[in-house]
PDB file of N, CA and C in Angstrom:
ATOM      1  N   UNK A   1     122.424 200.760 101.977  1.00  0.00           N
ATOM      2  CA  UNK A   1     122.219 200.503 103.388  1.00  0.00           C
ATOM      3  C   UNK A   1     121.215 201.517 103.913  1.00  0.00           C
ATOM      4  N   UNK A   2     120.311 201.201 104.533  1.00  0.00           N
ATOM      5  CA  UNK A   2     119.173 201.901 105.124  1.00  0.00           C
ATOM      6  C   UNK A   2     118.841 201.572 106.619  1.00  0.00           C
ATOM      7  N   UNK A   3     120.108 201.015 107.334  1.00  0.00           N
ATOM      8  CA  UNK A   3     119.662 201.403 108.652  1.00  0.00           C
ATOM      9  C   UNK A   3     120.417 202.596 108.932  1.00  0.00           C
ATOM     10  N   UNK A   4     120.012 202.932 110.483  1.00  0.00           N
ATOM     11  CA  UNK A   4     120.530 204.096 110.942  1.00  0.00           C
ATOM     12  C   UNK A   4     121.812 204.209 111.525  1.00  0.00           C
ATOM     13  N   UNK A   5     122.916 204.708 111.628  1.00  0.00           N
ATOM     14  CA  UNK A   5     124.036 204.521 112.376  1.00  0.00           C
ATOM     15  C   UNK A   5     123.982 204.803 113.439  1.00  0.00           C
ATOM     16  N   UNK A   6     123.651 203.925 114.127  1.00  0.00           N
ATOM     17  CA  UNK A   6     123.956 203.844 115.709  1.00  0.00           C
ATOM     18  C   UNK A   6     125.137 204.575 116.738  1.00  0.00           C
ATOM     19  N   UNK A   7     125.760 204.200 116.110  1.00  0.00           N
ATOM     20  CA  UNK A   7     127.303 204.309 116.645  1.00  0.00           C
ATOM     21  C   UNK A   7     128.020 205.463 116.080  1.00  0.00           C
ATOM     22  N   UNK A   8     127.143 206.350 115.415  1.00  0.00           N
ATOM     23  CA  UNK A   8     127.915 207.677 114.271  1.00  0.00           C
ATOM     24  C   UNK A   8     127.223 208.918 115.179  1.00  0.00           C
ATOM     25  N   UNK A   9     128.140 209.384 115.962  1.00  0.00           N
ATOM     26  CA  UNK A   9     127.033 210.738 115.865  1.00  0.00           C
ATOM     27  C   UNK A   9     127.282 212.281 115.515  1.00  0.00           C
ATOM     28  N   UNK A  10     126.865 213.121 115.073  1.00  0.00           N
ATOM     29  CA  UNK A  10     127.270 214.548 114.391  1.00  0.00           C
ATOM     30  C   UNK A  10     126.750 215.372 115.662  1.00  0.00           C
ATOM     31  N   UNK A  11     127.368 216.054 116.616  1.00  0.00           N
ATOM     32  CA  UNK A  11     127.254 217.046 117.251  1.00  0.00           C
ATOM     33  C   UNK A  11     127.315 218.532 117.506  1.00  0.00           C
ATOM     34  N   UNK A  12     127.267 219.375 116.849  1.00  0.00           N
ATOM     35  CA  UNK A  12     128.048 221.002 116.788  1.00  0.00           C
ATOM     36  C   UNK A  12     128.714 221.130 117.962  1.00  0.00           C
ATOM     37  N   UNK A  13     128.354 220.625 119.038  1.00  0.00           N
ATOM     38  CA  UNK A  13     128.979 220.593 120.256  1.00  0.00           C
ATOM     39  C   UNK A  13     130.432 219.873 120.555  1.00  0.00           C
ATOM     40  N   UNK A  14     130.527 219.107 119.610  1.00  0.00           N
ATOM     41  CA  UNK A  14     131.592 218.167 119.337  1.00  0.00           C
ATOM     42  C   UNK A  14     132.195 218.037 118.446  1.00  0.00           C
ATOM     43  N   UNK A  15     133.611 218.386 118.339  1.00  0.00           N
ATOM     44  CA  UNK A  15     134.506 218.896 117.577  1.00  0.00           C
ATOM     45  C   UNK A  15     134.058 219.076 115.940  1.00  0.00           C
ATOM     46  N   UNK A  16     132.929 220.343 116.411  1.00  0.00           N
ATOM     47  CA  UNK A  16     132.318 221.613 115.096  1.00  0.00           C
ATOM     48  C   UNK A  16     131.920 220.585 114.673  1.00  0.00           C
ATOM     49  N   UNK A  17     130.953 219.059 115.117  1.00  0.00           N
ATOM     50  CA  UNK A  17     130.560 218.323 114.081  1.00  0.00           C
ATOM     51  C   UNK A  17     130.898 217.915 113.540  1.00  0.00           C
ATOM     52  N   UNK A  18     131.582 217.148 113.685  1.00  0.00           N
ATOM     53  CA  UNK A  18     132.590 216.204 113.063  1.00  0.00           C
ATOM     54  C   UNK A  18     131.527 214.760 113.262  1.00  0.00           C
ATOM     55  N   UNK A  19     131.527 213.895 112.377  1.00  0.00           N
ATOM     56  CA  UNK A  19     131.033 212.624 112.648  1.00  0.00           C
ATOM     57  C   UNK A  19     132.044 211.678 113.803  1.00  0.00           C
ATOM     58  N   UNK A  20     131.278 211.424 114.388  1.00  0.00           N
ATOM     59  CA  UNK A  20     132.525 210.485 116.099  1.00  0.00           C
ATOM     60  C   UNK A  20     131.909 209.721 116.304  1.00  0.00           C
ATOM     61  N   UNK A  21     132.652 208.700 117.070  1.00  0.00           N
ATOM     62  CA  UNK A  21     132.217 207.376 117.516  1.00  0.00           C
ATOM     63  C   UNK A  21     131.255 208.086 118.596  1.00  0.00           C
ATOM     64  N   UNK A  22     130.056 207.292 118.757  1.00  0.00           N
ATOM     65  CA  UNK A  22     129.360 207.364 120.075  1.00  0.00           C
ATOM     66  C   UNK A  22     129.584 208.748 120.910  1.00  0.00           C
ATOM     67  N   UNK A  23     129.481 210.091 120.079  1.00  0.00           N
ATOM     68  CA  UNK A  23     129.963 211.008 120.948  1.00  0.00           C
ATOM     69  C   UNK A  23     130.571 211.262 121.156  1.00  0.00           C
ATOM     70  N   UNK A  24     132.334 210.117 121.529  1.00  0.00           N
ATOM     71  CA  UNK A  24     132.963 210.393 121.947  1.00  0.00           C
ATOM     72  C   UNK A  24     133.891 211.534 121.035  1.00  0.00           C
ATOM     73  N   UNK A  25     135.053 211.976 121.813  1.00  0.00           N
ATOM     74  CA  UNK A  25     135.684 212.891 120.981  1.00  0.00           C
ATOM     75  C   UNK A  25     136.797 212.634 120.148  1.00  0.00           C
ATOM     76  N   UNK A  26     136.016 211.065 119.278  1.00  0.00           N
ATOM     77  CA  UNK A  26     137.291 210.184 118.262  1.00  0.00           C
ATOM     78  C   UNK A  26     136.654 210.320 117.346  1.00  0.00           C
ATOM     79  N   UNK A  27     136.941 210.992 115.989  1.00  0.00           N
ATOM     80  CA  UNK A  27     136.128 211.304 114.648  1.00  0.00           C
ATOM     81  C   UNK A  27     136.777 209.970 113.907  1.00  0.00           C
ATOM     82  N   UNK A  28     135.387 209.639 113.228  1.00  0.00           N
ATOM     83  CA  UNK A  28     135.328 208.463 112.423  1.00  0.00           C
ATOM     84  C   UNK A  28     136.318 208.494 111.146  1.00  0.00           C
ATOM     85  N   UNK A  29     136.665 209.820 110.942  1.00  0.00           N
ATOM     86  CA  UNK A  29     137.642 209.797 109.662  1.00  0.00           C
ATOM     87  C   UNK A  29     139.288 209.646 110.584  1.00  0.00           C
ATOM     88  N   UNK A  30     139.180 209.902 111.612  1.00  0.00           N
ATOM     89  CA  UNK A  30     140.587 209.032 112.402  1.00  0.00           C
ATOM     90  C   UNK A  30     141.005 207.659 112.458  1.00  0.00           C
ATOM     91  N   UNK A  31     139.752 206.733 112.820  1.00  0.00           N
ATOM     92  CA  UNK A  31     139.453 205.444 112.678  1.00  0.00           C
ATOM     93  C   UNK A  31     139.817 205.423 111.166  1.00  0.00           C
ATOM     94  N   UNK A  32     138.774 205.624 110.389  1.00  0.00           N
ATOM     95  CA  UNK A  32     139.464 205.216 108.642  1.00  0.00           C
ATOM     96  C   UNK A  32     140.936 205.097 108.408  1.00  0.00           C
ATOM     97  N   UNK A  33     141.424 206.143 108.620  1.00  0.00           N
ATOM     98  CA  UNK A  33     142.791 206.879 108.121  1.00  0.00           C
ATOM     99  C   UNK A  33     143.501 205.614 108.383  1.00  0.00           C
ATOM    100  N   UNK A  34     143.756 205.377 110.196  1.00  0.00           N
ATOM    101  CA  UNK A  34     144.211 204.442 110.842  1.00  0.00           C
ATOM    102  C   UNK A  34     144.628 202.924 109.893  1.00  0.00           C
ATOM    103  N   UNK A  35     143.203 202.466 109.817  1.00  0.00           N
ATOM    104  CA  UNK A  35     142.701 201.421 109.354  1.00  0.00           C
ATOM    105  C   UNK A  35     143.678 201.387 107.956  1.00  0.00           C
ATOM    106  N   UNK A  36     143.282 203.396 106.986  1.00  0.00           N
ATOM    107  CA  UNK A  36     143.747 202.897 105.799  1.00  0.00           C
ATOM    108  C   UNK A  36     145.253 202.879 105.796  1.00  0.00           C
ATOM    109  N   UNK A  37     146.285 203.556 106.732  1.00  0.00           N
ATOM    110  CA  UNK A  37     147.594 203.077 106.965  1.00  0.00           C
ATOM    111  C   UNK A  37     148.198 202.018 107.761  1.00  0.00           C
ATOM    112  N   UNK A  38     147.255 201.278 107.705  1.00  0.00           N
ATOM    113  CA  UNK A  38     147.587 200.092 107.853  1.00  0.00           C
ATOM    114  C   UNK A  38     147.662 198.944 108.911  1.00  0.00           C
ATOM    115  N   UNK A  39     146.606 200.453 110.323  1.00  0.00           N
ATOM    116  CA  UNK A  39     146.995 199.623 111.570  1.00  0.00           C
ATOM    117  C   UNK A  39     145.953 198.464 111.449  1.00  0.00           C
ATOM    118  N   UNK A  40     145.753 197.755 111.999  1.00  0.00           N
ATOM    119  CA  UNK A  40     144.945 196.358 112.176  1.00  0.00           C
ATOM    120  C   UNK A  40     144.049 197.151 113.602  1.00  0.00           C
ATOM    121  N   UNK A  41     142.322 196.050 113.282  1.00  0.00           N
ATOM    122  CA  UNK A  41     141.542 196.215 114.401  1.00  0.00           C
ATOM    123  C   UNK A  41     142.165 196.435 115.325  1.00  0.00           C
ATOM    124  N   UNK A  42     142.602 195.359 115.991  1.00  0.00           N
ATOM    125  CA  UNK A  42     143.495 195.182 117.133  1.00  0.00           C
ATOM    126  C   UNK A  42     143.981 196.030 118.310  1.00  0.00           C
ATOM    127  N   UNK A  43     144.904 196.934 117.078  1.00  0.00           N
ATOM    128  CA  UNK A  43     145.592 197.663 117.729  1.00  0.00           C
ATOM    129  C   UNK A  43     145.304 199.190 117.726  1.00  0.00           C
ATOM    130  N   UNK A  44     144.064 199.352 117.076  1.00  0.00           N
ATOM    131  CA  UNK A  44     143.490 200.323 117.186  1.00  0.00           C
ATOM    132  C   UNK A  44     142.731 200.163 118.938  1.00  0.00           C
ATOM    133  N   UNK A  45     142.084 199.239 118.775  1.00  0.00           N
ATOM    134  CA  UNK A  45     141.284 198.961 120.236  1.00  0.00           C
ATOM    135  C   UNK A  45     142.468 199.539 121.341  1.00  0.00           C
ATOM    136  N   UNK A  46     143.490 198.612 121.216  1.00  0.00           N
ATOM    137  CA  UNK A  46     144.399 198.797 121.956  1.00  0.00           C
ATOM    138  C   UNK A  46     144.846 200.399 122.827  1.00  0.00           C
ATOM    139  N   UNK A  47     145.031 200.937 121.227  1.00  0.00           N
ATOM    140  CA  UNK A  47     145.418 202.910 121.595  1.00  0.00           C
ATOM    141  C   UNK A  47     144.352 203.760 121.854  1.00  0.00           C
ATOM    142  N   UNK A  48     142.759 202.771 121.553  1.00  0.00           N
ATOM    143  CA  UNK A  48     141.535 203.996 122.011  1.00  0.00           C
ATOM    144  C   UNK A  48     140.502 202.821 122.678  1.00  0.00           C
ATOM    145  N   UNK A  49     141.010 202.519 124.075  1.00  0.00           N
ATOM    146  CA  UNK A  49     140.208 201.719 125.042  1.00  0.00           C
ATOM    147  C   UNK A  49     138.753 201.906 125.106  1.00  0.00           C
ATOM    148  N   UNK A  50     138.482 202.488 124.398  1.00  0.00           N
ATOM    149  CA  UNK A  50     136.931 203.420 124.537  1.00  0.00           C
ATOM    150  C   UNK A  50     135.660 202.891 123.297  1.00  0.00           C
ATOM    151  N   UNK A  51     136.716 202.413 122.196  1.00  0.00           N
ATOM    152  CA  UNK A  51     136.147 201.971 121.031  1.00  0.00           C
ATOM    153  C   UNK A  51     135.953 200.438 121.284  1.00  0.00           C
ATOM    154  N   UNK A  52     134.921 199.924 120.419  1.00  0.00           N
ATOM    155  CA  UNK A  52     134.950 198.385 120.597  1.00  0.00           C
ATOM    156  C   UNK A  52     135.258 198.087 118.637  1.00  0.00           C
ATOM    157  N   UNK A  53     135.321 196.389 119.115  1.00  0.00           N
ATOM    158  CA  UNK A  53     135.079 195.874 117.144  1.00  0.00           C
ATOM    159  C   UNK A  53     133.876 196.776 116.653  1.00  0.00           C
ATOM    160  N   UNK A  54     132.567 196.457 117.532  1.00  0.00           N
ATOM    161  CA  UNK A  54     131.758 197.513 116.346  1.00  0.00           C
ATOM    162  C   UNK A  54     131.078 198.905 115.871  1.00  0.00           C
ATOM    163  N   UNK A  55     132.666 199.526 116.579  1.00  0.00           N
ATOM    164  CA  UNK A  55     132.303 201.595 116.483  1.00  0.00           C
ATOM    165  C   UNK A  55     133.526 201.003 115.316  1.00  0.00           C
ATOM    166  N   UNK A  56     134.528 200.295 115.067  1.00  0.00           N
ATOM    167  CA  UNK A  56     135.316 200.071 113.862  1.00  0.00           C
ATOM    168  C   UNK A  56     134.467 199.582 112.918  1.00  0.00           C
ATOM    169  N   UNK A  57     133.600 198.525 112.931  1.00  0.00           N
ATOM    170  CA  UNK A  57     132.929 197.761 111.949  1.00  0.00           C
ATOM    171  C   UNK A  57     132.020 199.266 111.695  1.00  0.00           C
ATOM    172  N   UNK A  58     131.143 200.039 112.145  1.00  0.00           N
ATOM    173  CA  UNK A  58     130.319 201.013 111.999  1.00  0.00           C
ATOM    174  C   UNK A  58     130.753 202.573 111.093  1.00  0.00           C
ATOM    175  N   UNK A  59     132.476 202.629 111.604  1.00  0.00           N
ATOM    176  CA  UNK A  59     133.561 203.488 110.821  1.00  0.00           C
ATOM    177  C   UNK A  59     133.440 203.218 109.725  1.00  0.00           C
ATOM    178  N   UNK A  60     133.280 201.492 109.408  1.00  0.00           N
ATOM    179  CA  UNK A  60     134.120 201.403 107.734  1.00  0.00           C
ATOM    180  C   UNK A  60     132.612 201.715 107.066  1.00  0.00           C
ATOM    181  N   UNK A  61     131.406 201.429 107.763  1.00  0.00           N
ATOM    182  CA  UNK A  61     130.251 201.245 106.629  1.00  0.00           C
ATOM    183  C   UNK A  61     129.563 202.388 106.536  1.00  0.00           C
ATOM    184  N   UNK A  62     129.845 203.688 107.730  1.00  0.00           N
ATOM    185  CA  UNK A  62     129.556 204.734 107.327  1.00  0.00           C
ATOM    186  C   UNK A  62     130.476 205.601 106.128  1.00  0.00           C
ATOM    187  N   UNK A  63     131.934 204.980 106.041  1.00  0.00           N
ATOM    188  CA  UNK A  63     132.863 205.754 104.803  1.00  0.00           C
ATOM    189  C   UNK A  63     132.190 205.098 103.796  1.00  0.00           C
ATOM    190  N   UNK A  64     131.454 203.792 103.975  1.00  0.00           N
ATOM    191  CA  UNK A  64     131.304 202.958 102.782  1.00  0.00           C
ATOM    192  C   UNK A  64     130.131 203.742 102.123  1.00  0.00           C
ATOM    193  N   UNK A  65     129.177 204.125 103.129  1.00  0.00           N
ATOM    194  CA  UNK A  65     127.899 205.199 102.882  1.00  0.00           C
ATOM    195  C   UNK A  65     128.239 205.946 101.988  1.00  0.00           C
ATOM    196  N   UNK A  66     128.955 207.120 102.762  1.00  0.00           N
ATOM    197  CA  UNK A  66     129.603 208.424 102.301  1.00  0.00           C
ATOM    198  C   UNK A  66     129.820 207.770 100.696  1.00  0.00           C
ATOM    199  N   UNK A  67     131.109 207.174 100.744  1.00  0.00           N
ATOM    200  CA  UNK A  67     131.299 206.534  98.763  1.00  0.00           C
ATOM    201  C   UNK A  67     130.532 206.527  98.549  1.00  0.00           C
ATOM    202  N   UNK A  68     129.068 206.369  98.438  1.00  0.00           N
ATOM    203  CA  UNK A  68     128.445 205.992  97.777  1.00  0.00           C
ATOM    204  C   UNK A  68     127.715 207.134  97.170  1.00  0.00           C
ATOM    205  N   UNK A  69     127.144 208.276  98.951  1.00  0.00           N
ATOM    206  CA  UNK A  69     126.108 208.947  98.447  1.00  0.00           C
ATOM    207  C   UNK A  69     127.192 209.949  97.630  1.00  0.00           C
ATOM    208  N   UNK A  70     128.117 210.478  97.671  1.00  0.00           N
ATOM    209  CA  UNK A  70     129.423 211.462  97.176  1.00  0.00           C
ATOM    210  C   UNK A  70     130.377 210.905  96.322  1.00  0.00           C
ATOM    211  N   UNK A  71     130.423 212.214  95.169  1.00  0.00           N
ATOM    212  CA  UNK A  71     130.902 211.564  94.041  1.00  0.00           C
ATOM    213  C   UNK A  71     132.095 212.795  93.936  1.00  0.00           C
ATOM    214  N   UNK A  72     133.112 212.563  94.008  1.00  0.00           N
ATOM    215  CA  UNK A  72     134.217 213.580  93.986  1.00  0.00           C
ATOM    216  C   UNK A  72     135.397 212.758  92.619  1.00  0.00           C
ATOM    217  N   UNK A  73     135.582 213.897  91.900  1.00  0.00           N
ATOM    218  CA  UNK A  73     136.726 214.136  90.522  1.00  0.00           C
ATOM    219  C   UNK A  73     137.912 213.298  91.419  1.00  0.00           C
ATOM    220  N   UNK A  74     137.865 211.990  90.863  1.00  0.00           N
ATOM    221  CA  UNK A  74     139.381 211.963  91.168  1.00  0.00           C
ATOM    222  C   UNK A  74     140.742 211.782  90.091  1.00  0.00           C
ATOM    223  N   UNK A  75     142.140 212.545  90.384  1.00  0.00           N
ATOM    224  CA  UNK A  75     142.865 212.369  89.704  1.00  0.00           C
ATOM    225  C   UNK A  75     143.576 211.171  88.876  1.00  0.00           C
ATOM    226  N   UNK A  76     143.577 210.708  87.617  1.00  0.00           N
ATOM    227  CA  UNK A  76     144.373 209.830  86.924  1.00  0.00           C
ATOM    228  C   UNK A  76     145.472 209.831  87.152  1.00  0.00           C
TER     229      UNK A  76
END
């Protein structure tokens, strides 16, 4: 993938740089986590009025990035 993430932004100003939706002060590895225990779109929208479908759709394809460019030992 070679566009730019729109919707990702890295701030030092914002929590030490953390990657977040649009600035805001919701880090994209919160969204993942969410997602990967199991909550549904939905109801994520629901608990962070602030996010839309595509700062979620933008969450999964920047982790999808990350996999790709980062290669970390994982345990058997």
């Amino acid at each position: 993938m070679n566009k730019p993430f729109d919707r990702i932004t890295c701030d030092p100003r914002v929590l030490n740089g953390q990657a977040c939706v649009r600035g805001l002060r919701i880090p994209v590895h919160l969204v993942l986590d969410l997602l990967a225990s199991g909550e549904k779109p939905a109801e994520i929208l629901a608990d962070y009025p602030d996010l839309n479908e595509e700062d979620i759709k933008e969450c999964l394809e920047y982790g999808a990035w990350l996999a790709r460019e980062e290669s970390f030992p994982v345990s058997a």
